[in-house]
C-alpha atoms as a PDB file:
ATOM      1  CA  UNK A   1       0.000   0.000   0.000  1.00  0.00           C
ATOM      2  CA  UNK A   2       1.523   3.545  -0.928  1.00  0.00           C
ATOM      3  CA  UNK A   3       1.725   6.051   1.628  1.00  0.00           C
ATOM      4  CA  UNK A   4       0.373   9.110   2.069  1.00  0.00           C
ATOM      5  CA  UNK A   5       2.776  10.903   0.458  1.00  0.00           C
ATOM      6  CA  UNK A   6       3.322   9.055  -2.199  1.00  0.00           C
ATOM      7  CA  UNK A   7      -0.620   9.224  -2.753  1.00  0.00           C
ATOM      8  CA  UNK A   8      -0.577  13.477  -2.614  1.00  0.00           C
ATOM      9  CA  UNK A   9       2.916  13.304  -5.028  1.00  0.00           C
ATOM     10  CA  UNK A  10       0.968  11.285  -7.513  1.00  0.00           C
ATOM     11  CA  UNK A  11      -2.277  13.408  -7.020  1.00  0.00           C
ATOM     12  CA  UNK A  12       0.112  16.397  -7.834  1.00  0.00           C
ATOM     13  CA  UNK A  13       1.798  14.968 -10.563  1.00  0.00           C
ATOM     14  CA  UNK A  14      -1.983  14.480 -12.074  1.00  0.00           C
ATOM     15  CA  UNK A  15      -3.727  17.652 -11.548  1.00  0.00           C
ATOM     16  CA  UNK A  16      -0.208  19.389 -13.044  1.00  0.00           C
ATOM     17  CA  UNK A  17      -0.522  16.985 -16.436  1.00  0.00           C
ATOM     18  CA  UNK A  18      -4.441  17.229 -16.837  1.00  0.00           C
ATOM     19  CA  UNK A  19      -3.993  21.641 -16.414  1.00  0.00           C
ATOM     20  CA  UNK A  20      -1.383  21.786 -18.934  1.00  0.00           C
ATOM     21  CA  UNK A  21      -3.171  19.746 -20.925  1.00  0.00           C
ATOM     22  CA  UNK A  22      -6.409  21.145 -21.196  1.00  0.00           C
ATOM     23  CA  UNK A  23      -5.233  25.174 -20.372  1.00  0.00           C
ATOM     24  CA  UNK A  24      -6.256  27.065 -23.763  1.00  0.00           C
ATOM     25  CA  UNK A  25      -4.711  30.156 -23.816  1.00  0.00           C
ATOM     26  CA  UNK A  26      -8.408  31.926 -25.071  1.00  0.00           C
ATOM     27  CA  UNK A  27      -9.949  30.591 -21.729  1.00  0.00           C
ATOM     28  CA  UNK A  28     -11.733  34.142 -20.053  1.00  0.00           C
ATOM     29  CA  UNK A  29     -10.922  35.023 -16.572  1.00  0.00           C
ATOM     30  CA  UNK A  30     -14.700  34.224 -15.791  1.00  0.00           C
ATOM     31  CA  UNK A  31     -15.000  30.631 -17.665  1.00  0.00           C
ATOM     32  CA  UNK A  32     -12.122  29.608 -15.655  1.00  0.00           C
ATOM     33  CA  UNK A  33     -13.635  30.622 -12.185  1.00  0.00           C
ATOM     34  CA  UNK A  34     -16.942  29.074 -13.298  1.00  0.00           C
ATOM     35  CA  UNK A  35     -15.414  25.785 -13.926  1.00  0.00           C
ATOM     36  CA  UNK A  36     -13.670  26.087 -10.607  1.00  0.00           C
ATOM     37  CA  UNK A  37     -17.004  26.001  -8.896  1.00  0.00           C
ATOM     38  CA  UNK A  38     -19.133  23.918 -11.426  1.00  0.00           C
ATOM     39  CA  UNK A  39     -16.436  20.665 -12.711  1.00  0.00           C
ATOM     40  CA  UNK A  40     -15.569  20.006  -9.221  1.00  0.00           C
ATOM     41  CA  UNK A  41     -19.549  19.765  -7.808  1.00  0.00           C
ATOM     42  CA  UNK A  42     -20.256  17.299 -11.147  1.00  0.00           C
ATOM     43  CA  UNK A  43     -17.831  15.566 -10.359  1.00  0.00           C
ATOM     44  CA  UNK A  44     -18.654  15.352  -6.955  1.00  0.00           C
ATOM     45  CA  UNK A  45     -22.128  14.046  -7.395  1.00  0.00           C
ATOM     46  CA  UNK A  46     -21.094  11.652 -10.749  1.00  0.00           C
ATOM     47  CA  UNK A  47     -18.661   9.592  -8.369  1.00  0.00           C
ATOM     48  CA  UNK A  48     -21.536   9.815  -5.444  1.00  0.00           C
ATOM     49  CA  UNK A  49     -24.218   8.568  -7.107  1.00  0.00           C
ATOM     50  CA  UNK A  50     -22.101   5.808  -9.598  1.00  0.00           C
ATOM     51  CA  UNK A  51     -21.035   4.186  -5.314  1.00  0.00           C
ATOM     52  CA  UNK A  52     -24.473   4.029  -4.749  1.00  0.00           C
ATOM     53  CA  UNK A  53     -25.532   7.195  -2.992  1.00  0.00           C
ATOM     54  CA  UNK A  54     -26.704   7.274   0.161  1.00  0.00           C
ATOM     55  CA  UNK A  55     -26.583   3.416   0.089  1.00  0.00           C
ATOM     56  CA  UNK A  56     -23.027   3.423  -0.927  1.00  0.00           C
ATOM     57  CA  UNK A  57     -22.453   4.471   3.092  1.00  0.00           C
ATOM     58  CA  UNK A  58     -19.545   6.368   3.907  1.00  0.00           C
ATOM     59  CA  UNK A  59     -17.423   4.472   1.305  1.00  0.00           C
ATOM     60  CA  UNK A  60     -19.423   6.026  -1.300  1.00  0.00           C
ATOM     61  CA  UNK A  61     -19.084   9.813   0.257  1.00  0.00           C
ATOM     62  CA  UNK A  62     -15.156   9.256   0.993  1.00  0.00           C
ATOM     63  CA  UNK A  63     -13.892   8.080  -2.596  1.00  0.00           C
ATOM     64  CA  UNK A  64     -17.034  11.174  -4.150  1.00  0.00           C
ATOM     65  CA  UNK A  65     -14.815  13.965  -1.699  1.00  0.00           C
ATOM     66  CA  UNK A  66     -11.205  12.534  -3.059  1.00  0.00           C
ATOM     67  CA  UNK A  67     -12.513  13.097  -6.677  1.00  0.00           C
ATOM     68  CA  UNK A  68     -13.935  16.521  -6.072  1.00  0.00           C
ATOM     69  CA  UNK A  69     -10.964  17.269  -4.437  1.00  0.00           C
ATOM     70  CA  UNK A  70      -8.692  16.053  -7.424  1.00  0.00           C
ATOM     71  CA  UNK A  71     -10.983  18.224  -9.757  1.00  0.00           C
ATOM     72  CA  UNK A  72     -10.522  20.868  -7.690  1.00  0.00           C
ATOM     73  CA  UNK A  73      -6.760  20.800  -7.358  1.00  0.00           C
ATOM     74  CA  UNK A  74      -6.806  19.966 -11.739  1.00  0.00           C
ATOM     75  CA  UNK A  75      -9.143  23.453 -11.974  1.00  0.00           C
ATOM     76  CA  UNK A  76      -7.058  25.501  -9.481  1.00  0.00           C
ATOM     77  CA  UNK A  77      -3.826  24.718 -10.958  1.00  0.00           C
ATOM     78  CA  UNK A  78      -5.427  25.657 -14.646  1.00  0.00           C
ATOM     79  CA  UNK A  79      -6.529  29.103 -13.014  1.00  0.00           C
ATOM     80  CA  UNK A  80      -3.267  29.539 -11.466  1.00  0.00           C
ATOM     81  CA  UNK A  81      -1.022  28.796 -15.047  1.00  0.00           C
ATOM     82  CA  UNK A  82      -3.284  31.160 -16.551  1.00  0.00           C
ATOM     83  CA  UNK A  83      -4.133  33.835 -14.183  1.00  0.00           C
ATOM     84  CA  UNK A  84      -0.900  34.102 -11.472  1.00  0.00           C
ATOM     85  CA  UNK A  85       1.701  36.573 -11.532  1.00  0.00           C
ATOM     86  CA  UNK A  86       4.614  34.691 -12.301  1.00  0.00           C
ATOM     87  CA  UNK A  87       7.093  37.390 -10.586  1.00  0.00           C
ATOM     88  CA  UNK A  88       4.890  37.832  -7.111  1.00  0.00           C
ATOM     89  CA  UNK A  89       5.441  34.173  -6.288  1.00  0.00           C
ATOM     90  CA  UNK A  90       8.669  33.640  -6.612  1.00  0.00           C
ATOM     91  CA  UNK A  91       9.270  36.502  -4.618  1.00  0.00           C
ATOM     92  CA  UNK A  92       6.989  35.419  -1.638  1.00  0.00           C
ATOM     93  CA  UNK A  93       8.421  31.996  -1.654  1.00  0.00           C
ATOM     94  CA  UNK A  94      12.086  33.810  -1.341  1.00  0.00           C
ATOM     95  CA  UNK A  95      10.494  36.141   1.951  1.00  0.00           C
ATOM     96  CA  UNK A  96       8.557  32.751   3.353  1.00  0.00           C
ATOM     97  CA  UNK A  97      12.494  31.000   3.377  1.00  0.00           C
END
């Protein structure tokens, strides 16, 4: 069984391929945030109800929040390549060390 680590490095690794992938450089500041909020929440409720629902028990509801949460990260990081200020980062991970 991997650890936990090993689980989040692979979940990075992931979200970073799927946002390069799919980042078109024509994508609006405002379709980005809205499929922040919206791909996430369908994804949420496809993995939900393909367990089972409600009858799935808390199985179901654990392995709906891990894909949710690996949309999210996949969306966030596409906001991020398109959106950040390159410079500003770099410069607050230089004042965090």
């Amino acid at each position: 069984m991997p650890s936990q680590a090993e689980i989040i490095t692979g979940l990075n690794a992931r979200s970073d391929r799927e946002s390069k992938e799919t980042a078109r450089p024509g994508m609006g500041r405002m379709s980005i945030i809205v499929r922040l909020a919206l791909v996430p929440s369908f994804r949420f409720t496809a993995e939900y109800l393909s367990r089972g629902g409600p009858l799935g028990g808390a199985a179901a509801f654990r392995d709906a929040v891990n894909a949710w949460a690996g949309a999210f990260m996949t969306e966030a990081k596409r906001y991020e390549l398109a959106f950040a200020d390159k410079g500003k980062s770099i410069t607050e991970s230089r004042d965090f060390i």
